[in-house]
Protein backbone atom coordinates (compact mmCIF):
# COMPACT_ATOMS: atom_id res chain seq x y z
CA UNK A 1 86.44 -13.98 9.13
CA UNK A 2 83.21 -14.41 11.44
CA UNK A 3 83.33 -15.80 14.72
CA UNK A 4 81.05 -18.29 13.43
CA UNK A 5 83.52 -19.33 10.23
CA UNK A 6 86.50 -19.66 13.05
CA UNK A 7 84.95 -21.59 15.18
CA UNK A 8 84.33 -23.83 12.30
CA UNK A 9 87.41 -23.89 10.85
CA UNK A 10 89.72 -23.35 13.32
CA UNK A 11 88.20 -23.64 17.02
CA UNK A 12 86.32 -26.84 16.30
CA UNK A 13 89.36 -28.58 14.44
CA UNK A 14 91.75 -27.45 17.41
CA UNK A 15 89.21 -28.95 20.02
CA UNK A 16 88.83 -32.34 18.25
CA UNK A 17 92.94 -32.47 18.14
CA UNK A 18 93.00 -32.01 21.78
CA UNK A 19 90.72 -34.35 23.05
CA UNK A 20 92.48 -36.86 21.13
CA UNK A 21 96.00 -35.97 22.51
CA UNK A 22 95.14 -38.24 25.77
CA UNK A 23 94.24 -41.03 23.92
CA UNK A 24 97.23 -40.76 21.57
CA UNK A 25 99.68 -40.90 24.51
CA UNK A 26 98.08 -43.79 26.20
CA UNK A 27 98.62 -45.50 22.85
CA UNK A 28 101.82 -44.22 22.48
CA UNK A 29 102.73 -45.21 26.30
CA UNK A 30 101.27 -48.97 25.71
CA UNK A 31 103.57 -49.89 22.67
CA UNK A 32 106.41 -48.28 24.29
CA UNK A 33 105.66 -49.96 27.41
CA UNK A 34 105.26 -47.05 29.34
CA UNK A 35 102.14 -47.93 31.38
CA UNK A 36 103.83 -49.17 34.98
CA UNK A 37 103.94 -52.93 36.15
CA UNK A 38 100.18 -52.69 35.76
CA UNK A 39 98.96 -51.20 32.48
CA UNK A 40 95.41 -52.64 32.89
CA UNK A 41 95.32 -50.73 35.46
CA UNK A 42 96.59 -47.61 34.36
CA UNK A 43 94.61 -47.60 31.18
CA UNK A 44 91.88 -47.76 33.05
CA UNK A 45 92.14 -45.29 35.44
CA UNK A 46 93.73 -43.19 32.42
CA UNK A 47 90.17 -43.44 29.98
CA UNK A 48 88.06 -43.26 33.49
CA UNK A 49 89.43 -39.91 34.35
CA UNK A 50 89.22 -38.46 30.53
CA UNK A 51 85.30 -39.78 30.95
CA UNK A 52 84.69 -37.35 33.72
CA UNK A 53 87.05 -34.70 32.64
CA UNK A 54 85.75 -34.28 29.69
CA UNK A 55 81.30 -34.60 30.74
CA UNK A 56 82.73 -31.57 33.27
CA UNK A 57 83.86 -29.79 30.93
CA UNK A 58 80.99 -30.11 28.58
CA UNK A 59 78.40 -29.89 31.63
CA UNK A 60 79.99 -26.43 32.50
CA UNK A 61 79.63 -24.77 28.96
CA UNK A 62 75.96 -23.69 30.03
CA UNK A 63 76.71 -21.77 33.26
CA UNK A 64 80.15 -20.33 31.43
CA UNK A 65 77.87 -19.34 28.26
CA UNK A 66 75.63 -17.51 30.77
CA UNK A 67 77.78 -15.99 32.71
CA UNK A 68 79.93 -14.64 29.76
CA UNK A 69 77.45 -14.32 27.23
CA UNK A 70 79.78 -16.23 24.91
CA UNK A 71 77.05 -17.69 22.88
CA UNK A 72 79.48 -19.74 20.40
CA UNK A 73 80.44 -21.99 23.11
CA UNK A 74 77.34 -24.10 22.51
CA UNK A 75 78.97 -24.90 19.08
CA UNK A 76 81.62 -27.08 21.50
CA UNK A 77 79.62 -29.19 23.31
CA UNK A 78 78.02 -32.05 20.90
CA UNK A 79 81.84 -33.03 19.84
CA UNK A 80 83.05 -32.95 24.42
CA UNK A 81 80.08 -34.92 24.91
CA UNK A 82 80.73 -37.57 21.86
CA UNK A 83 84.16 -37.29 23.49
CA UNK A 84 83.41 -38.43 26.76
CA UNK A 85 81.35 -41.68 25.45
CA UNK A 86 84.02 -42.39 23.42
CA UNK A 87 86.75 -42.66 26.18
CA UNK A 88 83.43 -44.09 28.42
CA UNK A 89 83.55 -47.15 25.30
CA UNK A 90 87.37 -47.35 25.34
CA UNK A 91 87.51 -47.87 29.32
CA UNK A 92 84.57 -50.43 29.37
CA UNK A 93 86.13 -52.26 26.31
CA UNK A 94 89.60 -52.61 28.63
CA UNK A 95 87.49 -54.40 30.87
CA UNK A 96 86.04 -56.47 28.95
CA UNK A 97 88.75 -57.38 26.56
CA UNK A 98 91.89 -57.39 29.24
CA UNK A 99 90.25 -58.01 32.33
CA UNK A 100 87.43 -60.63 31.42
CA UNK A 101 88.70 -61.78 27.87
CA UNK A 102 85.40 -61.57 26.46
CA UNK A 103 83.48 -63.98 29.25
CA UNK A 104 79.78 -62.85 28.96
CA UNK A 105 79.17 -64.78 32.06
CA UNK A 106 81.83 -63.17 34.28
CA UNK A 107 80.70 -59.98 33.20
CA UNK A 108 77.41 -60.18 33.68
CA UNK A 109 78.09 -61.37 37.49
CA UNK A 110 80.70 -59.22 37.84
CA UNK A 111 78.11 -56.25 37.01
CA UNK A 112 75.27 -58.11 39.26
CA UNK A 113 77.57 -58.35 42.57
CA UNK A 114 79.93 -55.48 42.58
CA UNK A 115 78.21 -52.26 42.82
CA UNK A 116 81.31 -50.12 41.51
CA UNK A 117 80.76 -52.14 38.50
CA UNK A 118 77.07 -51.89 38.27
CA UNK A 119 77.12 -48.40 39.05
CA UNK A 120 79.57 -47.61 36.30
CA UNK A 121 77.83 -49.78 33.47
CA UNK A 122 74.86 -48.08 34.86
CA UNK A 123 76.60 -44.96 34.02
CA UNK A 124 77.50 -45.95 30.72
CA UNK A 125 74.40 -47.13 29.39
CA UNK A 126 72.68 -44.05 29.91
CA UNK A 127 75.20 -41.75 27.48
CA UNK A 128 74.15 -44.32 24.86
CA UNK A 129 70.84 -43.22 23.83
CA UNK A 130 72.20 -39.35 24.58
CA UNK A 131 75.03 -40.47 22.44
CA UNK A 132 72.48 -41.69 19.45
CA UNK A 133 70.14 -38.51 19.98
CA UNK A 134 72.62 -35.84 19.77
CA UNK A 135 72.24 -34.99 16.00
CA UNK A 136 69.97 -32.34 15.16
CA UNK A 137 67.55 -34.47 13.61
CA UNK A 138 66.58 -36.30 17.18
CA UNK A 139 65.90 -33.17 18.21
CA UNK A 140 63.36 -32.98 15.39
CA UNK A 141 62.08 -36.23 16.11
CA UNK A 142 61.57 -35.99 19.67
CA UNK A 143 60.49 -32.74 20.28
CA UNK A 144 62.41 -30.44 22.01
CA UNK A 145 60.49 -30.64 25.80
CA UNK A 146 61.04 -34.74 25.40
CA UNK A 147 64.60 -34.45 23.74
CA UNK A 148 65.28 -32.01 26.95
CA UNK A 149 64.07 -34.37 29.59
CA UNK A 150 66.05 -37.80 28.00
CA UNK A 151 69.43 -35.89 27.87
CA UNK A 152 69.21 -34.96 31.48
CA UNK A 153 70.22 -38.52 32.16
CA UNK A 154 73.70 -36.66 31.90
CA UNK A 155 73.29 -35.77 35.64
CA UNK A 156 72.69 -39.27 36.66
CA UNK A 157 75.66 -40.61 34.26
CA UNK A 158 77.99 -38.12 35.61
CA UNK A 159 77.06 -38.75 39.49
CA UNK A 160 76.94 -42.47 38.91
CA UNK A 161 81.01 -42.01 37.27
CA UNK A 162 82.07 -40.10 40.15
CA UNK A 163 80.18 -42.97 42.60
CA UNK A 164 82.24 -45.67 40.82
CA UNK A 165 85.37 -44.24 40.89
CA UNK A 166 85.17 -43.52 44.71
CA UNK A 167 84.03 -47.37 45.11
CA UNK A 168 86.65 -48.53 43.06
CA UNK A 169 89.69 -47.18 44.93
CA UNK A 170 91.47 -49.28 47.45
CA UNK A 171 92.63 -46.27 49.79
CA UNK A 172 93.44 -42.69 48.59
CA UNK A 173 90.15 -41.72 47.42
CA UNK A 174 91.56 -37.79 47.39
CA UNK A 175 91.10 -38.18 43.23
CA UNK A 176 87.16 -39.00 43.86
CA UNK A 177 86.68 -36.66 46.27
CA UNK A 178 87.90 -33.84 43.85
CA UNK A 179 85.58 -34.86 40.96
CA UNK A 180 82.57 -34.97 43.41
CA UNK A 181 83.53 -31.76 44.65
CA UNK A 182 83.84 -30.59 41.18
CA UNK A 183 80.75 -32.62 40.09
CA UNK A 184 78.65 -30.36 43.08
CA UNK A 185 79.89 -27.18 42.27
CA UNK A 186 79.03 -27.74 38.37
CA UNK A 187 75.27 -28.63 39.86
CA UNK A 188 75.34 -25.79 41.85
CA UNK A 189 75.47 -23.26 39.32
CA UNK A 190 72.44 -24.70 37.59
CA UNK A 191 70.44 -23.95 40.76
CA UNK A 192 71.51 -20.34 41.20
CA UNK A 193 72.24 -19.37 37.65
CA UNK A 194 68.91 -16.50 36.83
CA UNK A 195 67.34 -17.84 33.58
CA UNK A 196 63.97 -16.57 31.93
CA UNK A 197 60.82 -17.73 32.51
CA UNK A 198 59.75 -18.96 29.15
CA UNK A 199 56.85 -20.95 27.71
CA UNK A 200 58.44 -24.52 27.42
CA UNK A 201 57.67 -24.92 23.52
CA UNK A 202 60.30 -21.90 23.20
CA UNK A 203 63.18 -24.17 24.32
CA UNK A 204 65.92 -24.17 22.67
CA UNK A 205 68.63 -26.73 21.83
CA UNK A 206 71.02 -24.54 22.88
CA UNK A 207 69.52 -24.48 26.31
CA UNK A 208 69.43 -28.24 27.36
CA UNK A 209 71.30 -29.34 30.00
CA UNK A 210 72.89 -32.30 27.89
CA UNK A 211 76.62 -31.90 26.98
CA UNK A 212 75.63 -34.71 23.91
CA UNK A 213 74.07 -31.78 21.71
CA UNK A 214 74.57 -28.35 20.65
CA UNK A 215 71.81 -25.60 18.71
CA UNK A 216 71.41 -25.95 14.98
């Protein structure tokens, strides 16, 4: 079997399985009423941490595939990316569903005068159109320099979930901290990882910073 055929058929499969496992055992946790005194709260905090966990992990699969060399990792980071906006839907749905019940008008001044909130709808409206354009036929469509520079709205989505979640704590803000930290060090590596100098109609997909695509 080729590395290519078990990443298909094995790697990709396992992947998907995984990144549902958190959101299985929050579901599992809510019907056995597992979820604390507060389980707005902790489903919350439980999708908002799978959001950033998982845009890391895609946002690193560049500088790893560099370093390494391990080219097939690319093939990963379309369904982490997909990943993150769906926990990113499932943690703005809990607040609109179980902390607003649906009030358009509370939400929309909730979003205007808290800037946690703004700054985290901010955040989530910007993996929507990377969300719609990460098929292979956007790429097409757009052109690979303009496809390149939408999907590096990732950086601003990413810094703009780490801002909110350091807003939105009360007190121990040691959590935050260690995604910004994290969040810094993944931007690092994009500064001092060597790359070639190449014209840029020779992009490639496979190259773009965006976690919401991978190469054909």
């Amino acid at each position: 079997m080729s590395l290519s055929t078990w990443v298909r058929r094995v790697g990709k499969p396992v992947v998907f399985v995984a990144c549902l496992v958190p959101f299985s055992l929050l579901v599992t946790d809510l019907f056995q009423g597992q979820l604390g005194a507060n389980p707005i709260e902790e489903i919350t905090h439980r999708t908002g941490d799978w959001i950033l966990i998982l845009l890391f992990i895609t946002l690193g699969i560049t500088p790893l595939r560099r370093l390494t060399g391990w080219g097939v990792l690319i093939q990963f980071r379309r369904m982490l990316g997909l990943f993150a906006f769906f926990y990113a839907v499932a943690h703005f749905s809990t607040y609109v569903v179980f902390d607003h019940f649906f009030d358009l008008a509370s939400i929309v001044e909730d979003i205007a005068v808290r800037p946690y909130v703004t700054v985290g709808f901010t955040s989530l409206v910007l993996l929507i159109p990377l969300a719609v354009t990460s098929t292979n036929g956007w790429v097409r469509r757009l052109g690979g320099r303009r496809w390149h520079r939408l999907h590096q709205l990732i950086y601003v989505s990413a810094v703009g979930g780490v801002l909110h979640y350091l807003w939105l704590v009360k007190a121990d803000v040691r959590r935050p901290i260690v995604f910004g930290l994290v969040l810094v060090a993944l931007l690092a590596t994009r500064l001092w990882q060597p790359r070639k100098r190449r014209r840029p109609a020779e992009a490639t997909v496979g190259d773009a910073p965006a976690p919401l695509a991978e190469s054909g």
